[in-house]
C-alpha atoms as a PDB file:
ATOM      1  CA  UNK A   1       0.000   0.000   0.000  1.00  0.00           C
ATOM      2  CA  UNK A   2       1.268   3.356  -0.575  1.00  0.00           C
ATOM      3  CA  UNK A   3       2.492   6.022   1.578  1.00  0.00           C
ATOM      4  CA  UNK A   4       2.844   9.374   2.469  1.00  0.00           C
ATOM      5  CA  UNK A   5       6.749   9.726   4.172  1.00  0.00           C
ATOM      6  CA  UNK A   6       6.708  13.579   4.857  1.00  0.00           C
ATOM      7  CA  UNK A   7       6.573  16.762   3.188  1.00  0.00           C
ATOM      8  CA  UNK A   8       9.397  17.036   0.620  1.00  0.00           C
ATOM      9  CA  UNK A   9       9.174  20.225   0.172  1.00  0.00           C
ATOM     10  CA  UNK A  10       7.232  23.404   0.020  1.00  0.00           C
ATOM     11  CA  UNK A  11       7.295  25.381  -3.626  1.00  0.00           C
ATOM     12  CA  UNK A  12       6.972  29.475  -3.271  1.00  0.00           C
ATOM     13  CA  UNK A  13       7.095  30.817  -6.915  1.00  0.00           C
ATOM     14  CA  UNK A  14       8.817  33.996  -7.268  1.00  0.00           C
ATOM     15  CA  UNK A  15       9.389  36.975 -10.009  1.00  0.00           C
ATOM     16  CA  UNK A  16      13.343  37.324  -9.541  1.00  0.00           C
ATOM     17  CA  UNK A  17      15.271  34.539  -7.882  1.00  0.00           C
ATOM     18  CA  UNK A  18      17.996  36.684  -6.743  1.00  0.00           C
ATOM     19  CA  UNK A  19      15.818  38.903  -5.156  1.00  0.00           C
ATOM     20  CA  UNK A  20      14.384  36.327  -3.406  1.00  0.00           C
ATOM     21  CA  UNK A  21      17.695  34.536  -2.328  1.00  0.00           C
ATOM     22  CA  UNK A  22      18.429  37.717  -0.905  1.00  0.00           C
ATOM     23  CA  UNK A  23      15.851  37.251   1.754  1.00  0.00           C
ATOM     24  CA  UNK A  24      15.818  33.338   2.217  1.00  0.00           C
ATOM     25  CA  UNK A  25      20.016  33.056   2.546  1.00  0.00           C
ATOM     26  CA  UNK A  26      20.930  36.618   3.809  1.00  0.00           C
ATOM     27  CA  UNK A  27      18.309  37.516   5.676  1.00  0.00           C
ATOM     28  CA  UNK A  28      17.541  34.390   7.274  1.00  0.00           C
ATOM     29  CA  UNK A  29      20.917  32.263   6.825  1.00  0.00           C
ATOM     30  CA  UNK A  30      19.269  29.378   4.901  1.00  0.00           C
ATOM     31  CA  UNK A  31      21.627  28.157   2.448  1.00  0.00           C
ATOM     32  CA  UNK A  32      20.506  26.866  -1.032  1.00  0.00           C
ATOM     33  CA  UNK A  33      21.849  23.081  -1.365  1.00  0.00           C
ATOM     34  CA  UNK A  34      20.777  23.947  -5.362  1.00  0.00           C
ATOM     35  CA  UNK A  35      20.183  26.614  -7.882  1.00  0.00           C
ATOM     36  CA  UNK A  36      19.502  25.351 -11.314  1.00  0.00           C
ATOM     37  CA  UNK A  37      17.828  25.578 -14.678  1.00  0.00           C
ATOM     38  CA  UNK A  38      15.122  23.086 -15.533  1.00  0.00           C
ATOM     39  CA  UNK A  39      14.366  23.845 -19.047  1.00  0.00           C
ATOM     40  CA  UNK A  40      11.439  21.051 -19.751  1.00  0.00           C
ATOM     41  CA  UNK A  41       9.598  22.846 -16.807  1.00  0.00           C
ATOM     42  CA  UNK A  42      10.663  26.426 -17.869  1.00  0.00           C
ATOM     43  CA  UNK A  43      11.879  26.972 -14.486  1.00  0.00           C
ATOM     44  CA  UNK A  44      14.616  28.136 -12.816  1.00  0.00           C
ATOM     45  CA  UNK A  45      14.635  26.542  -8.833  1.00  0.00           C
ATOM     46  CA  UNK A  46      16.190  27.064  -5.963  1.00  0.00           C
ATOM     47  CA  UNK A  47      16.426  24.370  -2.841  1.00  0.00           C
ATOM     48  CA  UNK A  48      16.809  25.679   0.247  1.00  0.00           C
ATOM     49  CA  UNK A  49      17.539  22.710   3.538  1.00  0.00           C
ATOM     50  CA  UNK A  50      15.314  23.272   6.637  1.00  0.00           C
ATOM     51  CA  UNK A  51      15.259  20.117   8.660  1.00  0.00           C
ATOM     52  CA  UNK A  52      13.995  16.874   6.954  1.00  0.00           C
ATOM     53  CA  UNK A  53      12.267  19.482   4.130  1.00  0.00           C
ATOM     54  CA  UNK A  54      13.261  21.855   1.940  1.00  0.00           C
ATOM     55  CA  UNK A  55      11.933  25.036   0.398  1.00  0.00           C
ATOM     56  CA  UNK A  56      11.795  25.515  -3.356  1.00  0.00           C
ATOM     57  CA  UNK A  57      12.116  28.966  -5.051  1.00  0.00           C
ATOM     58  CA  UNK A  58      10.754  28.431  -8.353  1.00  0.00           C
ATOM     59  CA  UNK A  59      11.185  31.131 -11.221  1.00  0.00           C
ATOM     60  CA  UNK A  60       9.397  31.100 -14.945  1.00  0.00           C
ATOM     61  CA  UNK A  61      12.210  31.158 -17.376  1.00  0.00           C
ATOM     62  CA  UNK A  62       9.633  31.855 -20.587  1.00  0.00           C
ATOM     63  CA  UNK A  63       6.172  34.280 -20.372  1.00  0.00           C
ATOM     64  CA  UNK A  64       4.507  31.673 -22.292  1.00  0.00           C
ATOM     65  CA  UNK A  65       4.351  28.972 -19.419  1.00  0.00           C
ATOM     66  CA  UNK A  66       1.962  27.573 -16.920  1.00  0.00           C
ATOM     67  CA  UNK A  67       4.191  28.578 -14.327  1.00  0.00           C
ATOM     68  CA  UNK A  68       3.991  32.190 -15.709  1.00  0.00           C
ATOM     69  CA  UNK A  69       0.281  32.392 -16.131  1.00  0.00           C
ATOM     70  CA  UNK A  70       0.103  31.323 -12.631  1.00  0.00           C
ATOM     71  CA  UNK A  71       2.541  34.065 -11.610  1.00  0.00           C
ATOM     72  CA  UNK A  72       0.401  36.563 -13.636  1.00  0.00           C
ATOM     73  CA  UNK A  73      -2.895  35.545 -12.111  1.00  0.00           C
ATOM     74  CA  UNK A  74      -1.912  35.601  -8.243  1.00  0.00           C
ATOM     75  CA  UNK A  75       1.483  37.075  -7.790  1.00  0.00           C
ATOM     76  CA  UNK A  76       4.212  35.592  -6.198  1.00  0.00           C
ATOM     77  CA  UNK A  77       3.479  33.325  -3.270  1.00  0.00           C
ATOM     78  CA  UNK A  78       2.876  29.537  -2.219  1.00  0.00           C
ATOM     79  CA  UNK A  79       2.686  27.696  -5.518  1.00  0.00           C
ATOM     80  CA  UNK A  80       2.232  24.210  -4.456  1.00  0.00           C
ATOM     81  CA  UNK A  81       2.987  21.547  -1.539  1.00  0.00           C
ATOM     82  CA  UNK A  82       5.136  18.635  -1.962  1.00  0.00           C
ATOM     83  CA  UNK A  83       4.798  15.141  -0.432  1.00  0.00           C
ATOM     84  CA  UNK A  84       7.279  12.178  -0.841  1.00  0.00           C
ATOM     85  CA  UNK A  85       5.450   8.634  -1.157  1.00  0.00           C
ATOM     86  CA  UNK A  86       6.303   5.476  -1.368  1.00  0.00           C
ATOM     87  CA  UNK A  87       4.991   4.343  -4.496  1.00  0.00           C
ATOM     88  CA  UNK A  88       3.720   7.209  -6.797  1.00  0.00           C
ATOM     89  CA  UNK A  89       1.583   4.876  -9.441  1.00  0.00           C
ATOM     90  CA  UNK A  90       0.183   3.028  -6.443  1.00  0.00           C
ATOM     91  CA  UNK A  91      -0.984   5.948  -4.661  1.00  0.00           C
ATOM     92  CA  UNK A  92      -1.940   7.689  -8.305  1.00  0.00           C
ATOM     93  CA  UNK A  93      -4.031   4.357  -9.004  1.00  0.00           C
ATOM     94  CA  UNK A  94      -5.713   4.919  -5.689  1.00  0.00           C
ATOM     95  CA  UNK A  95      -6.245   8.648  -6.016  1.00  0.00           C
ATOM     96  CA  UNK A  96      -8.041   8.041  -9.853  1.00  0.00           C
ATOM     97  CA  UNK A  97      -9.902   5.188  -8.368  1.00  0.00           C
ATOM     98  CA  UNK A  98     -11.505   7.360  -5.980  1.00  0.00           C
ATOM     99  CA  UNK A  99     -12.553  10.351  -8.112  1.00  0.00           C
ATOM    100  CA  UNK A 100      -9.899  12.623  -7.420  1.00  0.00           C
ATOM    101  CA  UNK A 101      -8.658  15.048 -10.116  1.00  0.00           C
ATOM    102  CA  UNK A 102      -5.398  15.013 -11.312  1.00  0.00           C
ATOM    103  CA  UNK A 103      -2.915  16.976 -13.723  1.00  0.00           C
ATOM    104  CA  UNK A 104      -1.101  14.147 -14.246  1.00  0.00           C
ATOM    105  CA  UNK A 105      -2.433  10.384 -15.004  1.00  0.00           C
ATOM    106  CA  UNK A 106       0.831   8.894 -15.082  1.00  0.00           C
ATOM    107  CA  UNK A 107       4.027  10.482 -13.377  1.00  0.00           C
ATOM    108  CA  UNK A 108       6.549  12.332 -14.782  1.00  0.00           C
ATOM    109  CA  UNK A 109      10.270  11.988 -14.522  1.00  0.00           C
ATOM    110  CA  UNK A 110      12.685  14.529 -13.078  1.00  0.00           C
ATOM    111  CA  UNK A 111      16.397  14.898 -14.903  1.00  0.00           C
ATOM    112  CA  UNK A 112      17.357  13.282 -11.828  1.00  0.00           C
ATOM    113  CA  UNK A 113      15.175  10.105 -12.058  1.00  0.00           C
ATOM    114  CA  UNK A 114      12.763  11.628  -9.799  1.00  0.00           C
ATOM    115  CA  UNK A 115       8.622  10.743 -10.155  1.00  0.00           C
ATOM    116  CA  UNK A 116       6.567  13.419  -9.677  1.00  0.00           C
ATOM    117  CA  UNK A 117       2.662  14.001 -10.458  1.00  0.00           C
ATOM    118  CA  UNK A 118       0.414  16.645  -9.362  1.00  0.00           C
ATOM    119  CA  UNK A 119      -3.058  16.836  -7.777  1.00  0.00           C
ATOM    120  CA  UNK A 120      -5.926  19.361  -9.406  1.00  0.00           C
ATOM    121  CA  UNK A 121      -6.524  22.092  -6.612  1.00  0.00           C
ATOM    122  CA  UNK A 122     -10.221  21.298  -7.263  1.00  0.00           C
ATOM    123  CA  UNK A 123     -10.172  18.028  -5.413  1.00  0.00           C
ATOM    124  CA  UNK A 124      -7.448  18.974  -2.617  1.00  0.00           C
ATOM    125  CA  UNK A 125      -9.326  22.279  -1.193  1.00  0.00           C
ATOM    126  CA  UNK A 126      -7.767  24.815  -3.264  1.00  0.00           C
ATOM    127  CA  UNK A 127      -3.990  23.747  -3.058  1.00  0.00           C
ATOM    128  CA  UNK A 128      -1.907  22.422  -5.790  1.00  0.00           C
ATOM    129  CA  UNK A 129      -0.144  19.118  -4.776  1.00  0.00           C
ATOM    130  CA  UNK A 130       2.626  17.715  -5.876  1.00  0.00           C
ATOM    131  CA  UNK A 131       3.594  13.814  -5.048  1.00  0.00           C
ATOM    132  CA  UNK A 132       6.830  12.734  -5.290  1.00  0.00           C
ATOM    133  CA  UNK A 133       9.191   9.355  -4.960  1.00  0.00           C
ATOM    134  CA  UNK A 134      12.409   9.238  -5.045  1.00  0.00           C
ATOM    135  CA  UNK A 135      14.857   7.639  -7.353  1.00  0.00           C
ATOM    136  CA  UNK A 136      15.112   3.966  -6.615  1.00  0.00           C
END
């Protein structure tokens, strides 16, 4: 059966990401563990350790994509919520099997051999969720 581990991480999406380092590292001493360029998202992300989670500072690299429309419609802020499972088509079976709306059927795969697959805001109360397992 599949499970939820923990909150990965929590995704704030952001208009400039050196602005925004600026306030996560200097201000409040959290140092990034990654900045980098994910093309096939059109993002630019930034992790950021704090405990067992991590924050993620995600910047549109194009004005043409989701994650700029989203931007453009309700400003910077909390984009979505990450949690790490288990086993991602097991708990994506599950979710479809029960009625729940999602972005993504079938997961995706990160450059680093990461599944992801997001949940519609519709079915989880307004917030955009993100479920995650980690490279075997």
């Amino acid at each position: 059966m599949p499970e939820i581990k923990k909150i990965n991480h929590i995704a704030i999406l952001v208009e400039d990401m050196d602005t925004s380092l600026e306030f996560w590292h200097a201000i409040l001493g959290i140092k990034p563990s990654q900045v980098t360029d994910v093309p096939k998202e059109a993002a630019r992300i930034a992790f950021l350790p704090v405990g067992e989670s991590e924050i993620e500072l995600v910047q549109p690299t194009t004005n043409d994509s989701g994650l700029s429309r989203f931007l453009e419609k309700r400003g910077p802020g909390m984009h979505h919520l990450c949690l790490e499972v288990t086993d991602l088509q097991g708990l994506l079976a599950q979710l479809i099997s029960s009625g729940v709306q999602l972005i993504n059927d079938e997961p995706k795969t990160s450059e680093d051999g990461r599944l992801y697959a997001f949940i519609h805001p519709k079915s989880a109360n307004g917030v955009l969720v993100e479920l995650y397992q980690q490279a075997k």
